[in-house]
C-alpha atoms as a PDB file:
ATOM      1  CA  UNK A   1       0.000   0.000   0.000  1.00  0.00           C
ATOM      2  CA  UNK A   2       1.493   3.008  -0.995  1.00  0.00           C
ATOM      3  CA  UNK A   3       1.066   5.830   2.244  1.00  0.00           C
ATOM      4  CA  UNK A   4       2.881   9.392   2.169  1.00  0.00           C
ATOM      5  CA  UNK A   5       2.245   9.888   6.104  1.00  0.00           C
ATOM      6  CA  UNK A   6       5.505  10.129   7.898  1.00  0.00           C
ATOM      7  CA  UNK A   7       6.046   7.235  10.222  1.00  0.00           C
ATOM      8  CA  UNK A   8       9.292   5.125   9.748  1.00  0.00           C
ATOM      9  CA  UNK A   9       7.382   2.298   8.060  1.00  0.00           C
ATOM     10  CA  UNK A  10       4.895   4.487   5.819  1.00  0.00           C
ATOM     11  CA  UNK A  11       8.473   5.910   4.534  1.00  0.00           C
ATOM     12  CA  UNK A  12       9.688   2.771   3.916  1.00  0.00           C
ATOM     13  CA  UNK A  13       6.072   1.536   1.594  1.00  0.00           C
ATOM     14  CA  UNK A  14       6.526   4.899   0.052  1.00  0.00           C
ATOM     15  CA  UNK A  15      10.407   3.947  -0.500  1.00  0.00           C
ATOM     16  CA  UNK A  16       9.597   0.383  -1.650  1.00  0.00           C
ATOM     17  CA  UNK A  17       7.090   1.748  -4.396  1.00  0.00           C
ATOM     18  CA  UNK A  18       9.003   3.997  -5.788  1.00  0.00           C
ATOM     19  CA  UNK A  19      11.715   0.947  -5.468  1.00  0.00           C
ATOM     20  CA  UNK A  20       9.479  -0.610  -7.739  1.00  0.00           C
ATOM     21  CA  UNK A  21       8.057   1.721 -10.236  1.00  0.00           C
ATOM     22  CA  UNK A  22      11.880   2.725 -10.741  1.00  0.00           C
ATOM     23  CA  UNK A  23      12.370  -1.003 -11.737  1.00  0.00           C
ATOM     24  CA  UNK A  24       9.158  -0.901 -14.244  1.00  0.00           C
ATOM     25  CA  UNK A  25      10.884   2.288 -15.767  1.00  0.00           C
ATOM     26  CA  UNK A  26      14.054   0.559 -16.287  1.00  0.00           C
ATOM     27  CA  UNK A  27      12.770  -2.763 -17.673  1.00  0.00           C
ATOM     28  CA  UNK A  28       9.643  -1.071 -20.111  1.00  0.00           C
ATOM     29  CA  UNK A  29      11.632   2.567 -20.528  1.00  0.00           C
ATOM     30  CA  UNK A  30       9.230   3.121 -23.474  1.00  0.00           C
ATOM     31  CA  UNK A  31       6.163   3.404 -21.126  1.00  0.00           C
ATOM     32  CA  UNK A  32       3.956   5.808 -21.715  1.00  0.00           C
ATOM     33  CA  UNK A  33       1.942   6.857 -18.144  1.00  0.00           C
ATOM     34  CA  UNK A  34      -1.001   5.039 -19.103  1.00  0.00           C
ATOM     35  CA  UNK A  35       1.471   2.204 -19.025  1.00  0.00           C
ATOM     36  CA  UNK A  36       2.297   2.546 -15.757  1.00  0.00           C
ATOM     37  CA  UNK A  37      -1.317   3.282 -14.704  1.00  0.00           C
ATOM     38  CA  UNK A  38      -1.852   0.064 -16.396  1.00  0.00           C
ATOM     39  CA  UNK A  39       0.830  -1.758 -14.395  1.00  0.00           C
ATOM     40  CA  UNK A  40      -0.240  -0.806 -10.600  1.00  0.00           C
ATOM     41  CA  UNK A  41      -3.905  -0.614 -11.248  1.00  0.00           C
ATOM     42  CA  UNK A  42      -3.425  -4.551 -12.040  1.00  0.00           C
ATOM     43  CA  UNK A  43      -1.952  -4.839  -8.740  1.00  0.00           C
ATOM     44  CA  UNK A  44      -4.667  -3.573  -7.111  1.00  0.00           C
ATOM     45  CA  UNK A  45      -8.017  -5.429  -8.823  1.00  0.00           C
ATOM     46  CA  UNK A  46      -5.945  -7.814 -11.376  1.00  0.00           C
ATOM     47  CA  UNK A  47      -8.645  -9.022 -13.778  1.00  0.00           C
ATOM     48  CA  UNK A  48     -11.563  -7.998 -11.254  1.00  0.00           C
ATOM     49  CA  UNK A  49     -12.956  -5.854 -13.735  1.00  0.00           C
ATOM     50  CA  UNK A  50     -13.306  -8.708 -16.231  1.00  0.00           C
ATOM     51  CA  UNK A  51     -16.221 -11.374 -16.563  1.00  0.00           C
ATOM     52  CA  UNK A  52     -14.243 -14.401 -17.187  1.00  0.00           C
ATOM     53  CA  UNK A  53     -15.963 -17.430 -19.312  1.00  0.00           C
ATOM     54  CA  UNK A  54     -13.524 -20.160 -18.859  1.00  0.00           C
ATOM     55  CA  UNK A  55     -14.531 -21.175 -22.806  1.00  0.00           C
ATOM     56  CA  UNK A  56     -14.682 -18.383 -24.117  1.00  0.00           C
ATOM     57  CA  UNK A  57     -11.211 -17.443 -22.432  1.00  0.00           C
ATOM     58  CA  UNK A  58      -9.911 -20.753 -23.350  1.00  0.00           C
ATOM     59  CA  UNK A  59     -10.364 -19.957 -27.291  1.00  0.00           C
ATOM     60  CA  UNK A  60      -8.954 -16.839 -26.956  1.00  0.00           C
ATOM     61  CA  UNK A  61      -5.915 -17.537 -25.395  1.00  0.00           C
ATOM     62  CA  UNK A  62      -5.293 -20.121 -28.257  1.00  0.00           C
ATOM     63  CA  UNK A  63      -5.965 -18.312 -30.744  1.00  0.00           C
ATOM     64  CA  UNK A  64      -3.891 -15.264 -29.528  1.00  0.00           C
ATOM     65  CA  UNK A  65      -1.061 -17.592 -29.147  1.00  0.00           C
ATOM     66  CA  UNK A  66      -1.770 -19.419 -32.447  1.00  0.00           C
ATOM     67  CA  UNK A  67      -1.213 -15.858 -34.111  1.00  0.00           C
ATOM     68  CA  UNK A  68       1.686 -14.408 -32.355  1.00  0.00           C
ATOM     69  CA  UNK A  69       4.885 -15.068 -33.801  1.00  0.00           C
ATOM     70  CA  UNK A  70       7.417 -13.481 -31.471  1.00  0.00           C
ATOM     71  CA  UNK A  71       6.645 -12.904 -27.275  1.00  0.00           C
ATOM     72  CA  UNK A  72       8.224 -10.245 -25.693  1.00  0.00           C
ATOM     73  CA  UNK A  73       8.700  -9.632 -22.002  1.00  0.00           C
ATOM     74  CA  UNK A  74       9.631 -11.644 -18.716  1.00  0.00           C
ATOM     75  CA  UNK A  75       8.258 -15.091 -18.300  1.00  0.00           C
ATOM     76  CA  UNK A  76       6.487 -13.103 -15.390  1.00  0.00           C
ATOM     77  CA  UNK A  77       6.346 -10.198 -13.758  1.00  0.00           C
ATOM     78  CA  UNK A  78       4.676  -9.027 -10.489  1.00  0.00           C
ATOM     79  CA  UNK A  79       2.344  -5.923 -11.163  1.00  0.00           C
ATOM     80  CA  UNK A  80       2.321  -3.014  -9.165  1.00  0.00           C
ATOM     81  CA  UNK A  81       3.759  -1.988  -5.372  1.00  0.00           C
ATOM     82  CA  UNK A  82       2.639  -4.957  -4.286  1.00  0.00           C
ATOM     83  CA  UNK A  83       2.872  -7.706  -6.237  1.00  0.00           C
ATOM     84  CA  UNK A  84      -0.583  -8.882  -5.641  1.00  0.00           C
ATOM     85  CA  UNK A  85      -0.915 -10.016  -9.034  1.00  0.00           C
ATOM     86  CA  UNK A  86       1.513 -11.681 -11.954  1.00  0.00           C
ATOM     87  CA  UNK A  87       1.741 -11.040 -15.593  1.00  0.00           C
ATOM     88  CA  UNK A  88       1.847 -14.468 -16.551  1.00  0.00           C
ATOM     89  CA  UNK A  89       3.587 -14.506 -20.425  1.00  0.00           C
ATOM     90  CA  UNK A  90       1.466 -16.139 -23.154  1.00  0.00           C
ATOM     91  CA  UNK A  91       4.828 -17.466 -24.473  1.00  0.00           C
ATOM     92  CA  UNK A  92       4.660 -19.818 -21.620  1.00  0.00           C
ATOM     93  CA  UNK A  93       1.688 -21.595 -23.284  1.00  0.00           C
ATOM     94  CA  UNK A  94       3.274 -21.429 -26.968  1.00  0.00           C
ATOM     95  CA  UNK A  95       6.443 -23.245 -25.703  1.00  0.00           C
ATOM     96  CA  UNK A  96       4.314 -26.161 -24.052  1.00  0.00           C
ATOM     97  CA  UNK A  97       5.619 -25.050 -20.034  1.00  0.00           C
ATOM     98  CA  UNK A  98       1.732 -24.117 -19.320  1.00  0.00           C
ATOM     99  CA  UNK A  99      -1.204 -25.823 -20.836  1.00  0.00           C
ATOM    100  CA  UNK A 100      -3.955 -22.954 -21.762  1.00  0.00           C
ATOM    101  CA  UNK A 101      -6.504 -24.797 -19.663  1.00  0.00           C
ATOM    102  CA  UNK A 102      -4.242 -24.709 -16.923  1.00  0.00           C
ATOM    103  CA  UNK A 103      -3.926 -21.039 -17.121  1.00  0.00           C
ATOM    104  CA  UNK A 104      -7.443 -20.298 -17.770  1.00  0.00           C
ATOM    105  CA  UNK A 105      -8.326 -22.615 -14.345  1.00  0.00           C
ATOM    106  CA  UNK A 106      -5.744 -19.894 -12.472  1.00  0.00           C
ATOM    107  CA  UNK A 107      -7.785 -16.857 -14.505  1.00  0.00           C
ATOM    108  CA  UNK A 108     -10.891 -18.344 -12.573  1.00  0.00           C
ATOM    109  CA  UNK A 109      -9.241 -18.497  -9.420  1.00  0.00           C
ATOM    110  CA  UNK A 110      -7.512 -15.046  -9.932  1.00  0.00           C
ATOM    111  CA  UNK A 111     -10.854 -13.152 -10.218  1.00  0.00           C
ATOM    112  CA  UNK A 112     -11.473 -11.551  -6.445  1.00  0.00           C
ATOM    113  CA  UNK A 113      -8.874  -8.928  -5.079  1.00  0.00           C
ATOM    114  CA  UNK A 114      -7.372  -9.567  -1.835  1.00  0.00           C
ATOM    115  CA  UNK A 115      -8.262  -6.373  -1.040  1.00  0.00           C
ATOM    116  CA  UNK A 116     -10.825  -4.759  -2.455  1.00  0.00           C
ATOM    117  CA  UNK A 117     -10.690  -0.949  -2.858  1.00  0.00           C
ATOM    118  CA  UNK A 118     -13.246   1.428  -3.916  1.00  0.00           C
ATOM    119  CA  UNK A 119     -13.101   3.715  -6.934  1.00  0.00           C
ATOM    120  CA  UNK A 120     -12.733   7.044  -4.685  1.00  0.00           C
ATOM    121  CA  UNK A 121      -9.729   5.056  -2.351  1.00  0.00           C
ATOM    122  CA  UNK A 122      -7.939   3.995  -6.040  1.00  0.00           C
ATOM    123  CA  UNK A 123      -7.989   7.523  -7.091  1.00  0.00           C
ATOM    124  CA  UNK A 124      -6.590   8.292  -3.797  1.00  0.00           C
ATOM    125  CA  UNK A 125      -3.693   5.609  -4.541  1.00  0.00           C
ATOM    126  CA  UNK A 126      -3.398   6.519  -8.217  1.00  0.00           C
ATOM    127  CA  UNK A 127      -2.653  10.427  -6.896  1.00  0.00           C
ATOM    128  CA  UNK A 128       0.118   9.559  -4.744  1.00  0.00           C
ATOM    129  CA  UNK A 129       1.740   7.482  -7.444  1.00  0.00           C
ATOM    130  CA  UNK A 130       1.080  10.085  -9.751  1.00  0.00           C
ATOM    131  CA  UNK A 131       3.262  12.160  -7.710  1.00  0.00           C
ATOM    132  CA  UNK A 132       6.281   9.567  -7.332  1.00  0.00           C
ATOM    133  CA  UNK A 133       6.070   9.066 -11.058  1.00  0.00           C
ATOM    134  CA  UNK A 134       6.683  12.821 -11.846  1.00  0.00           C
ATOM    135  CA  UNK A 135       9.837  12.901 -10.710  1.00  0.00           C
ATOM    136  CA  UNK A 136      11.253   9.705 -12.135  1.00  0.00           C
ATOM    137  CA  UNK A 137      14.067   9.194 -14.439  1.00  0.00           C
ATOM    138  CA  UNK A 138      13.326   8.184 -16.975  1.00  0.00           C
ATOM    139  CA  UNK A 139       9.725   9.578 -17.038  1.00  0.00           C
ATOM    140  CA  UNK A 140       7.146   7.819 -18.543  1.00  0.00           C
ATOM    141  CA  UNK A 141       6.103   9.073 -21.485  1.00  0.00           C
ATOM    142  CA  UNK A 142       2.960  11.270 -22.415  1.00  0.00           C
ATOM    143  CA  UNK A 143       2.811  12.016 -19.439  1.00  0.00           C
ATOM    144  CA  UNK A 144       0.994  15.239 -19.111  1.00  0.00           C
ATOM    145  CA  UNK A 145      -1.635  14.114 -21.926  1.00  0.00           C
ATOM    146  CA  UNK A 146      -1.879  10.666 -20.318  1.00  0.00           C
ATOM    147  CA  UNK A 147      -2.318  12.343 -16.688  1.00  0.00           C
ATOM    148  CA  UNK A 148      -5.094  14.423 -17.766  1.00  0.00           C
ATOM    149  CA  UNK A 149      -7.074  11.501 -19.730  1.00  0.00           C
ATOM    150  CA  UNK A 150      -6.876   9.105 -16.699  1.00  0.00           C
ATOM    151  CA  UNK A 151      -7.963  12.018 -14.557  1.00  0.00           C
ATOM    152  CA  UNK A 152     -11.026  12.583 -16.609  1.00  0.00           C
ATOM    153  CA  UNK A 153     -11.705   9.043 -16.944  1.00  0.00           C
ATOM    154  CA  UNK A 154     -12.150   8.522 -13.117  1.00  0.00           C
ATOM    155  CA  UNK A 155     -13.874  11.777 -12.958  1.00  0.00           C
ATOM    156  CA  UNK A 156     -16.494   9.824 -15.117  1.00  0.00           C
ATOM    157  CA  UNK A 157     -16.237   6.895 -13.099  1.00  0.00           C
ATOM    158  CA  UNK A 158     -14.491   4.786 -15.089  1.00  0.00           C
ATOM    159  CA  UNK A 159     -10.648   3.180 -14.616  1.00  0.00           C
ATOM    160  CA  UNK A 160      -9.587   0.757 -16.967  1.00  0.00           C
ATOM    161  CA  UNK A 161      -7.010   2.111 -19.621  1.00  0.00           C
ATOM    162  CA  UNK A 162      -5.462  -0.008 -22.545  1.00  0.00           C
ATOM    163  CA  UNK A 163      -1.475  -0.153 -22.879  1.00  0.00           C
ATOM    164  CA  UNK A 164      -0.048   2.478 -25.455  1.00  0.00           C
ATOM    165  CA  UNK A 165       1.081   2.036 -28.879  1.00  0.00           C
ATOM    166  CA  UNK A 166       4.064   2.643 -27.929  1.00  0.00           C
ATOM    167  CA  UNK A 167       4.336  -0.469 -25.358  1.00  0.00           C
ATOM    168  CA  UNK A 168       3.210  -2.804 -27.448  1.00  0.00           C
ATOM    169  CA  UNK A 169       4.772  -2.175 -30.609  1.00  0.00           C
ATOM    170  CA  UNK A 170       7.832  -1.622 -28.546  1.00  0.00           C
ATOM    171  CA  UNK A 171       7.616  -4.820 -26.192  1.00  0.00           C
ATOM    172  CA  UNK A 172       4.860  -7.059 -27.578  1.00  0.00           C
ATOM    173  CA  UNK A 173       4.083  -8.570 -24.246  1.00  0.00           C
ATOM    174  CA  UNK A 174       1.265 -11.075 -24.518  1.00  0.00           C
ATOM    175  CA  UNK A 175      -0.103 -11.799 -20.866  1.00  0.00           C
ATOM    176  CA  UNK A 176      -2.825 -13.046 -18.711  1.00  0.00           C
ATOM    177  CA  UNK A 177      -3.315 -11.352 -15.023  1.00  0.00           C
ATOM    178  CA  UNK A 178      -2.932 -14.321 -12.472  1.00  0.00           C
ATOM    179  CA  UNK A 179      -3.367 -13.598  -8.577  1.00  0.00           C
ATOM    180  CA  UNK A 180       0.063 -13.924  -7.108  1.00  0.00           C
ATOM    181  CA  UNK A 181      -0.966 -16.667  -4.683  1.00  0.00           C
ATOM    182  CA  UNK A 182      -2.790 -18.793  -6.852  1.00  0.00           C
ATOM    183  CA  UNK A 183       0.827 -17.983  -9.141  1.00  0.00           C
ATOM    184  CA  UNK A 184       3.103 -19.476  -6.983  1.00  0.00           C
ATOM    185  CA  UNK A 185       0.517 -22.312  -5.966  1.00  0.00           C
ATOM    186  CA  UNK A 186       0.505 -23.569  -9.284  1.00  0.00           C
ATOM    187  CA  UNK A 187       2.518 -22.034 -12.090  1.00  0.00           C
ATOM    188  CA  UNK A 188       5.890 -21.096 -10.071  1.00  0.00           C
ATOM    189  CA  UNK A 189       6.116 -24.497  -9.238  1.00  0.00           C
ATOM    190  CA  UNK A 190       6.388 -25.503 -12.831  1.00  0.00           C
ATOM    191  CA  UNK A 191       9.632 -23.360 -13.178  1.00  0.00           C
ATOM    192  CA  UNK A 192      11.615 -25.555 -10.977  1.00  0.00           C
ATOM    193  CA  UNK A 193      10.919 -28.595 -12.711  1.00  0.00           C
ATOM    194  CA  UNK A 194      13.535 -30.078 -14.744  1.00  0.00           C
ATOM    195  CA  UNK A 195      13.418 -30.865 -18.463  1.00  0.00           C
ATOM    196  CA  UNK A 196      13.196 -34.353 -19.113  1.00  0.00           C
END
């Protein structure tokens, strides 16, 4: 949780966010904001926002991975301050390491935050990140322009943004939003396992 208040352990959350939104910046340095928006509002209610058919998800995941030729991106990658959530990599599934079923079964699971958070306390969140973010090197991009849509979209009551141009031209990082314990219950594990 990121808190601005000045105790000794609400300067070290504050510290350990902008630990890792620093991180983000140097991994995906062609973010634009929205990016970034992107990134910790996943942390916060993963794919909460979506209805998730486990058929209709299934089909789409193979066909997505049927059609994409090259994967960019970590394997995985925790979103956010947290890390409630991982970006599982759809290049898992294409190389055989994660059936699609298997990942669509941790989609289902995935669905409920940990800690749900209303609209008015994630604009709360989004403004103190908003002010870590400004005075990052490097800066995301757009930022002004991408500040001032997300601001207007939450005014409206919405909060979901898509990733830039930019990112995905730029990365082409094909994921699925997993909740980080259901993760490391059942997809970690298949990183330690050795090749036959």
């Amino acid at each position: 949780m990121v808190v601005v208040m000045s105790s000794s352990g609400a300067v070290k959350a504050q510290d350990d966010c902008r630990k890792s939104l620093q991180d983000y910046m140097n991994e995906f340095p062609q973010s634009d904001l929205c990016d970034v928006y992107k990134f910790c509002f996943q942390d916060v209610f993963g794919p909460a926002h979506l209805t998730i058919d486990s058929v209709s998800a299934l089909k789409h995941i193979e066909a997505e991975v049927e059609k994409t030729k090259t994967f960019g991106g970590p394997d995985y990658q925790y979103t956010g301050c947290e890390g409630n959530y991982v970006r599982v990599n759809l290049k898992l599934v294409k190389n055989g390491k994660l059936s699609a079923a298997k990942l669509v079964g941790c989609l289902c699971k995935s669905v409920n935050p940990p800690k749900p958070m209303t609209i008015e306390e994630w604009k709360y969140r989004w403004s103190q990140l908003e002010n870590i973010l400004v005075k990052m090197k490097p800066a995301p991009g757009h930022f002004t322009l991408d500040s001032e849509s997300i601001e207007s979209l939450l005014e409206r009551g919405g909060y979901t943004v898509h990733h830039s141009y930019s990112f995905n031209s730029t990365y082409n990082f094909h994921y699925r939003i997993v909740r980080k314990d259901v993760f490391e219950a059942e997809i970690l594990p298949l990183f330690s396992k050795k090749k036959q």
